[in-house]
PDB file of N, CA and C in Angstrom:
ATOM      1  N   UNK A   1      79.599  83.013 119.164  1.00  0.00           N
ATOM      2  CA  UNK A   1      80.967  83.334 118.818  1.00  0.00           C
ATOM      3  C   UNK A   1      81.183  83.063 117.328  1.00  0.00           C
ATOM      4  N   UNK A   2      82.046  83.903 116.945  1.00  0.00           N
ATOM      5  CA  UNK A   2      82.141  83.700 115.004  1.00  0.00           C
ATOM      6  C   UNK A   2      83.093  83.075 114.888  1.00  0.00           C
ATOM      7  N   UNK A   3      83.123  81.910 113.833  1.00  0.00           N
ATOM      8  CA  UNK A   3      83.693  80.826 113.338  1.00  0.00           C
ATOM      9  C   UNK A   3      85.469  82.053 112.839  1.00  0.00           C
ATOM     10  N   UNK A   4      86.101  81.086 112.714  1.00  0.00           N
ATOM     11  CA  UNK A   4      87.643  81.919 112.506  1.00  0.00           C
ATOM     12  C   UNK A   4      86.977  81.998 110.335  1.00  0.00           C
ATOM     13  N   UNK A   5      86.416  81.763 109.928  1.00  0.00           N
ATOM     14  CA  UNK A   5      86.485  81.587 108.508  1.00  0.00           C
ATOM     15  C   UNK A   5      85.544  82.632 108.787  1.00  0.00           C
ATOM     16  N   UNK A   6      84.656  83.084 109.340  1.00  0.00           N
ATOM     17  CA  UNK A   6      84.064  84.739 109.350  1.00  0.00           C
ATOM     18  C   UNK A   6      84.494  85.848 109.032  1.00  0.00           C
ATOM     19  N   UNK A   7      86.096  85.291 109.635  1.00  0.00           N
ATOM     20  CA  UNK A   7      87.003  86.619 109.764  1.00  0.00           C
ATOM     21  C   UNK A   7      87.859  86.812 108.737  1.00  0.00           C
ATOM     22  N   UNK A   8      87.772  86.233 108.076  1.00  0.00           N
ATOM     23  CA  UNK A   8      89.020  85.781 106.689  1.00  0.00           C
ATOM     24  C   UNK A   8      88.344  87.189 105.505  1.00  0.00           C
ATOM     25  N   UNK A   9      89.147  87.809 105.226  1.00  0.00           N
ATOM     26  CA  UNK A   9      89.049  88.639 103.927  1.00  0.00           C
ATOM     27  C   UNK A   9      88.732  87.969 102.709  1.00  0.00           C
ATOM     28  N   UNK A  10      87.378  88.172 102.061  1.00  0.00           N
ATOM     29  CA  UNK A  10      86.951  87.618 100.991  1.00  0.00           C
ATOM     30  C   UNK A  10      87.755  88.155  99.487  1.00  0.00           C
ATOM     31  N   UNK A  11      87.866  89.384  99.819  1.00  0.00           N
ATOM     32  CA  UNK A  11      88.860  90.020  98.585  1.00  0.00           C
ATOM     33  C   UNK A  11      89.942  91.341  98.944  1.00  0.00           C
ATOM     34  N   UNK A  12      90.958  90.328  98.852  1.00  0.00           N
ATOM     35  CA  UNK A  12      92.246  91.208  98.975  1.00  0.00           C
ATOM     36  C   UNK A  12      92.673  91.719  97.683  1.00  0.00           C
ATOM     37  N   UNK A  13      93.632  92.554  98.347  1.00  0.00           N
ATOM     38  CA  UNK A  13      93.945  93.710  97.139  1.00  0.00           C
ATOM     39  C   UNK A  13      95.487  93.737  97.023  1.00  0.00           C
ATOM     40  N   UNK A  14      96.390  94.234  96.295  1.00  0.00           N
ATOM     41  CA  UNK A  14      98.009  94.200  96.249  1.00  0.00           C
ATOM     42  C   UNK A  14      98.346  95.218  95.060  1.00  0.00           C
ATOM     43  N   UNK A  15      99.541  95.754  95.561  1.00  0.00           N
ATOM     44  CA  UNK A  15      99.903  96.821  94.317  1.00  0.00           C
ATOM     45  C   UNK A  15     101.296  95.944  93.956  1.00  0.00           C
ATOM     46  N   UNK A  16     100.920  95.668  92.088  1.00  0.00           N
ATOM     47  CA  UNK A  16     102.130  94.890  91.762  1.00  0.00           C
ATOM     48  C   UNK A  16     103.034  95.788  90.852  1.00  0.00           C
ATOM     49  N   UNK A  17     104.135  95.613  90.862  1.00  0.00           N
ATOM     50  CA  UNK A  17     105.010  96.726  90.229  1.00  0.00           C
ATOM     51  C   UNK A  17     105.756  96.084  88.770  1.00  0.00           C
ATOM     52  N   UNK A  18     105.838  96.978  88.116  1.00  0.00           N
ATOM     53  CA  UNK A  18     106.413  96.647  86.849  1.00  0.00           C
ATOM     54  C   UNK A  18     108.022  97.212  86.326  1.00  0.00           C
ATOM     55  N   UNK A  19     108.946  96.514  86.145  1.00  0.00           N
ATOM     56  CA  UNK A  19     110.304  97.160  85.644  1.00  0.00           C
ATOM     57  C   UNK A  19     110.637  96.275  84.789  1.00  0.00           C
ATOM     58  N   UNK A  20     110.987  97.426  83.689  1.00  0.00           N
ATOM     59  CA  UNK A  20     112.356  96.786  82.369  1.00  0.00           C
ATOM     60  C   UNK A  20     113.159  96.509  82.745  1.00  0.00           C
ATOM     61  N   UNK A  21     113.733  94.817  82.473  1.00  0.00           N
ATOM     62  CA  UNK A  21     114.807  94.392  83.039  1.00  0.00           C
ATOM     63  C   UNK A  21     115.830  93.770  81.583  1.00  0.00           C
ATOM     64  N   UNK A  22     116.121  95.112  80.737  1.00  0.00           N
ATOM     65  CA  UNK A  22     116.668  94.690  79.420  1.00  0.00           C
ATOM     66  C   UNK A  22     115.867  94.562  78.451  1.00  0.00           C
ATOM     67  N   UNK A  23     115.516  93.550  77.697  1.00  0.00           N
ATOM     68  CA  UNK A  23     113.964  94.011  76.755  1.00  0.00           C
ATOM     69  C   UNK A  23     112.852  93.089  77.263  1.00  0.00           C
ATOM     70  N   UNK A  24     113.488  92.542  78.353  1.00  0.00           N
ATOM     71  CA  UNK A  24     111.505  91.701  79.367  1.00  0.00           C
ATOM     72  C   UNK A  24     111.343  93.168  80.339  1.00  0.00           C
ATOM     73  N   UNK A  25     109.846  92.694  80.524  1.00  0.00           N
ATOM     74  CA  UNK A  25     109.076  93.504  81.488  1.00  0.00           C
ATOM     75  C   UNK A  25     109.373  92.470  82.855  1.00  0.00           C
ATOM     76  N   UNK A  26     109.292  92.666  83.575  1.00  0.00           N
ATOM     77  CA  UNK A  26     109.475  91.758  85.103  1.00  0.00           C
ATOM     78  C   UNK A  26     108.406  92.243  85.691  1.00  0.00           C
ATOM     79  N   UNK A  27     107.679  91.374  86.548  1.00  0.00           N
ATOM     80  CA  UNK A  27     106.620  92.067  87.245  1.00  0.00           C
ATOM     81  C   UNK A  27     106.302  91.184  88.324  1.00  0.00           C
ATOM     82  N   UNK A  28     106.691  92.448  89.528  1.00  0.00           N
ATOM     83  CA  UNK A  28     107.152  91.909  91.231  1.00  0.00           C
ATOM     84  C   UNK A  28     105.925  91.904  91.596  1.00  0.00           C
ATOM     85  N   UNK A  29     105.517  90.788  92.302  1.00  0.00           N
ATOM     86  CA  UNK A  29     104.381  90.326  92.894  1.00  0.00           C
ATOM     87  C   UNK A  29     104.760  90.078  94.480  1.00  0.00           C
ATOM     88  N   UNK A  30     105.448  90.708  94.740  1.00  0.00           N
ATOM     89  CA  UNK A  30     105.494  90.816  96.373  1.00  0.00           C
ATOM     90  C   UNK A  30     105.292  91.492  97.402  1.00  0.00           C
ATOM     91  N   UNK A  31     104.335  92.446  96.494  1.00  0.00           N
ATOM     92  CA  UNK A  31     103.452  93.665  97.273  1.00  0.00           C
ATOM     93  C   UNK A  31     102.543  92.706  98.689  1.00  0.00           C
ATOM     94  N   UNK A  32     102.424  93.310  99.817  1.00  0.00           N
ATOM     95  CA  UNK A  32     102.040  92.971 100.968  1.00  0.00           C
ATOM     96  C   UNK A  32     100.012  93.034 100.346  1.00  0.00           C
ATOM     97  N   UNK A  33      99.365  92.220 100.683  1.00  0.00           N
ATOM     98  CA  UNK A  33      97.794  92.324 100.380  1.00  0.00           C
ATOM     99  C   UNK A  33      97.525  92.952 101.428  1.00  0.00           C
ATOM    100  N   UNK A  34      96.217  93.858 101.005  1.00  0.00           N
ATOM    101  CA  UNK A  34      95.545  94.696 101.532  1.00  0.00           C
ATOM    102  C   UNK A  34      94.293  94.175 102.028  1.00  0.00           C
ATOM    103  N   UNK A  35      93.432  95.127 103.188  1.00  0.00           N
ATOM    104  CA  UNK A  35      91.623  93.821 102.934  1.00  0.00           C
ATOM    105  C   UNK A  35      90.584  95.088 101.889  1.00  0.00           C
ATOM    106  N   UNK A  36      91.069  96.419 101.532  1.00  0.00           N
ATOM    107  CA  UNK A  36      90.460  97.255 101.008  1.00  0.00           C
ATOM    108  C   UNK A  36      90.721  97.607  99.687  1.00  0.00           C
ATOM    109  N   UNK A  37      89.913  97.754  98.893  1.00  0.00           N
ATOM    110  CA  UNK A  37      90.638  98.137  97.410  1.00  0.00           C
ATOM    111  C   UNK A  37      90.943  99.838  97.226  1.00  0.00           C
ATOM    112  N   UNK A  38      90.536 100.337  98.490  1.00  0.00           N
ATOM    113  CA  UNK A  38      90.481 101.527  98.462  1.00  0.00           C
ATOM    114  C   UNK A  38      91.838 102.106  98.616  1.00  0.00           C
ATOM    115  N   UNK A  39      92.478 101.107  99.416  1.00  0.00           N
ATOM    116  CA  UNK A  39      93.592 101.481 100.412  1.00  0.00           C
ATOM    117  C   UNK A  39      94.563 100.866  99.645  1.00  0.00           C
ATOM    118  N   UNK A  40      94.543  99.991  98.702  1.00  0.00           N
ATOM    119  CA  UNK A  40      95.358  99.577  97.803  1.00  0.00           C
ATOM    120  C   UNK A  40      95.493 100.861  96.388  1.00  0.00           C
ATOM    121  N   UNK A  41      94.366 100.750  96.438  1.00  0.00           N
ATOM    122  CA  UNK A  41      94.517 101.868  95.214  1.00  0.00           C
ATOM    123  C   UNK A  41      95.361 103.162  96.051  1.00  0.00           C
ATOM    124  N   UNK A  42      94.963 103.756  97.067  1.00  0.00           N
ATOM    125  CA  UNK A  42      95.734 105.105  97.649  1.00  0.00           C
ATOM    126  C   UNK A  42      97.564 104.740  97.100  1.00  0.00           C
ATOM    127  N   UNK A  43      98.122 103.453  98.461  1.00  0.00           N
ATOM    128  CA  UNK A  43      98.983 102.955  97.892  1.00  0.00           C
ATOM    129  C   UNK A  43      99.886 103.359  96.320  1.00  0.00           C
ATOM    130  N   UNK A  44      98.987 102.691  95.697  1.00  0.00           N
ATOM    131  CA  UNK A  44      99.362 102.549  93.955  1.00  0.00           C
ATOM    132  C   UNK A  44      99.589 103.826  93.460  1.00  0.00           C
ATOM    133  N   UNK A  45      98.176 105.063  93.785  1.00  0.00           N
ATOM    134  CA  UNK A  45      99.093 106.315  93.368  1.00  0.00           C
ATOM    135  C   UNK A  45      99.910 107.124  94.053  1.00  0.00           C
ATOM    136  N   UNK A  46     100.478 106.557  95.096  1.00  0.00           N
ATOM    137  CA  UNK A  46     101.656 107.000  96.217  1.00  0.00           C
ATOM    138  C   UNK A  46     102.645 106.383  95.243  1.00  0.00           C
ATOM    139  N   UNK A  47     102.618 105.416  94.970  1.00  0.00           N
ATOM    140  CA  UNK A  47     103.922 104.723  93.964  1.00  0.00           C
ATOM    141  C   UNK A  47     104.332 105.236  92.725  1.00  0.00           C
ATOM    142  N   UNK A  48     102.812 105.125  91.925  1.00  0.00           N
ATOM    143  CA  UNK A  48     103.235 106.101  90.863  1.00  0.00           C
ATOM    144  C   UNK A  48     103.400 107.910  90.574  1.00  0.00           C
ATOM    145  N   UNK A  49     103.587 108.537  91.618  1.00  0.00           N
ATOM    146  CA  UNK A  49     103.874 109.459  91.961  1.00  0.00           C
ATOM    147  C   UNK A  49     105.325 109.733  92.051  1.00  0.00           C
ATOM    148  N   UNK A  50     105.666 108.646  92.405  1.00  0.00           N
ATOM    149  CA  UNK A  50     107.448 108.740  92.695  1.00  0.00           C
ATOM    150  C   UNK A  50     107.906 107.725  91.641  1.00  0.00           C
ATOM    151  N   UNK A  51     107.387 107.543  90.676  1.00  0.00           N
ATOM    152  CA  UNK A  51     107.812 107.510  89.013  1.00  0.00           C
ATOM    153  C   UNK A  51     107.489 105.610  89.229  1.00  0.00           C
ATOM    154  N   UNK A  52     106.984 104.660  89.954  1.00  0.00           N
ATOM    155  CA  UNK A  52     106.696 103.329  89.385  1.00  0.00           C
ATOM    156  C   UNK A  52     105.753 103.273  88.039  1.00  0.00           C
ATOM    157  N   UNK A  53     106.276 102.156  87.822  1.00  0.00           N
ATOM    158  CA  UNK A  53     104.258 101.264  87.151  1.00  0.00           C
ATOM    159  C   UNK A  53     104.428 100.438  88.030  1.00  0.00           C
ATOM    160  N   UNK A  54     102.947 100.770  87.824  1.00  0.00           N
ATOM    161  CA  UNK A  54     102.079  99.797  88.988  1.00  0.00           C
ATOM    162  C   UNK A  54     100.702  99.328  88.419  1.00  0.00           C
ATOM    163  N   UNK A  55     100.211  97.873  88.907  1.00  0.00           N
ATOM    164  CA  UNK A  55      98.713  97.578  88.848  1.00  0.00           C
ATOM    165  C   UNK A  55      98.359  97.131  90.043  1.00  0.00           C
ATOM    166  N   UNK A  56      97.173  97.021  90.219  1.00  0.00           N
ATOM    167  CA  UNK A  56      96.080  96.382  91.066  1.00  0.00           C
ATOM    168  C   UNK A  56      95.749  95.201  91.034  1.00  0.00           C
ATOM    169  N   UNK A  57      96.403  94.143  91.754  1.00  0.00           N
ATOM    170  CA  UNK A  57      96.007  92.704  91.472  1.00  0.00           C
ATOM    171  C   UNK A  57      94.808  92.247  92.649  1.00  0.00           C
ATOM    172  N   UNK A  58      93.438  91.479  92.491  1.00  0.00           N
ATOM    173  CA  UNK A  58      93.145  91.189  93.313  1.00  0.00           C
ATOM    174  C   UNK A  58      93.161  89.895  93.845  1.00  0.00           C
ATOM    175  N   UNK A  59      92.713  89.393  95.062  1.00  0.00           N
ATOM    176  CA  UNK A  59      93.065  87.662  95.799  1.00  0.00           C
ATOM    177  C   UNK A  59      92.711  86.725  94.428  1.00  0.00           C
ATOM    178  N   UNK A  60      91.792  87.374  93.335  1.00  0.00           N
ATOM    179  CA  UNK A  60      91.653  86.083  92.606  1.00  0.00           C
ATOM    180  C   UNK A  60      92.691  85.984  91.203  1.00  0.00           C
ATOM    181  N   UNK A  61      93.579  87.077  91.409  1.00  0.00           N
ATOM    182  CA  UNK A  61      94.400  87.225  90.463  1.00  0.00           C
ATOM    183  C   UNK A  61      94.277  87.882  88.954  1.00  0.00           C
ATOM    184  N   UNK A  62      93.174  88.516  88.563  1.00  0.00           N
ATOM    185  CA  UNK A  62      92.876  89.406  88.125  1.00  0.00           C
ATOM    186  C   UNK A  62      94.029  90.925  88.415  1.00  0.00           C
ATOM    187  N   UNK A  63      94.378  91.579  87.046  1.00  0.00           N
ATOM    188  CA  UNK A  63      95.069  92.570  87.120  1.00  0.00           C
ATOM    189  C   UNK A  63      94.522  93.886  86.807  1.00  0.00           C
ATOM    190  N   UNK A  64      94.664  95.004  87.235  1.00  0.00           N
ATOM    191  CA  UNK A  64      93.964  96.558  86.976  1.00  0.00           C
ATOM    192  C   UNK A  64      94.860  97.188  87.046  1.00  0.00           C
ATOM    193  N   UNK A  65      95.402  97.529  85.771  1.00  0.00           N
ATOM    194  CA  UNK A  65      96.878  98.568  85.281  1.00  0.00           C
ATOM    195  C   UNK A  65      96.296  99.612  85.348  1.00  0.00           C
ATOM    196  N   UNK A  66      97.259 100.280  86.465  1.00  0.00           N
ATOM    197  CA  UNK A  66      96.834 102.241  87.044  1.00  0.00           C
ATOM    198  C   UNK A  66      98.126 103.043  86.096  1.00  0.00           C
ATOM    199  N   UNK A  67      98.751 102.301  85.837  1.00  0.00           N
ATOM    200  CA  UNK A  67      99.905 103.306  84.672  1.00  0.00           C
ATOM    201  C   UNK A  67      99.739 102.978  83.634  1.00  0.00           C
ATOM    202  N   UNK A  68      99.838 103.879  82.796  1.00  0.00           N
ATOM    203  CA  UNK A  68      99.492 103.427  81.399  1.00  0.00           C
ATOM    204  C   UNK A  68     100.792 103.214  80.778  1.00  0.00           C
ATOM    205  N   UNK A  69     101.160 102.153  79.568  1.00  0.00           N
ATOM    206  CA  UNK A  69     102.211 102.254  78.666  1.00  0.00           C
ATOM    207  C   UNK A  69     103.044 101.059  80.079  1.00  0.00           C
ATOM    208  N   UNK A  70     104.408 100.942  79.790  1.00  0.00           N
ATOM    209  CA  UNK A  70     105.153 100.154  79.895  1.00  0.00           C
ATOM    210  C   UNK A  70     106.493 100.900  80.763  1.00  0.00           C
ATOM    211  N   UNK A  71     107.283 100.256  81.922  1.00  0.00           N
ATOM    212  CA  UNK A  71     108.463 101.303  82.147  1.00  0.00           C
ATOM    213  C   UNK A  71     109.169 101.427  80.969  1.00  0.00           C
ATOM    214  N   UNK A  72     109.942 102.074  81.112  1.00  0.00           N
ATOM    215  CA  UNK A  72     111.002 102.659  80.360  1.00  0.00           C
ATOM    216  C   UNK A  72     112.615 102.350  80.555  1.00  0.00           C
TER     217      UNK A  72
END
């Protein structure tokens, strides 16, 4: 039988969003984690399609900006 720490996702994935809130950038980190980076990335350009910024954060907190430039 496999130990419960077998089952644990070694690297999760999250789409974090970016908005101008006056002249700061704010950046919402309450995207739900993913266990695929694949499926995070799909995600991310579903978002930026319907006008977000967005990046790719992974479980170790590392960021991968899929929009380029800054909101507006």
């Amino acid at each position: 039988m496999a130990s419960f720490q077998d089952r644990i996702p070694t690297n999760m994935w999250r789409v974090v969003f970016y908005e101008r809130r006056g002249n700061r950038v704010h950046v919402d980190r309450t995207g739900p984690w993913l266990p695929e980076k694949t499926l995070a990335q799909h995600w991310a350009r579903w978002f930026t399609e319907r006008g977000y910024h967005v990046a790719l954060q992974d479980q170790g907190g590392q960021l991968e900006k899929s929009t380029p430039g800054l909101p507006s």
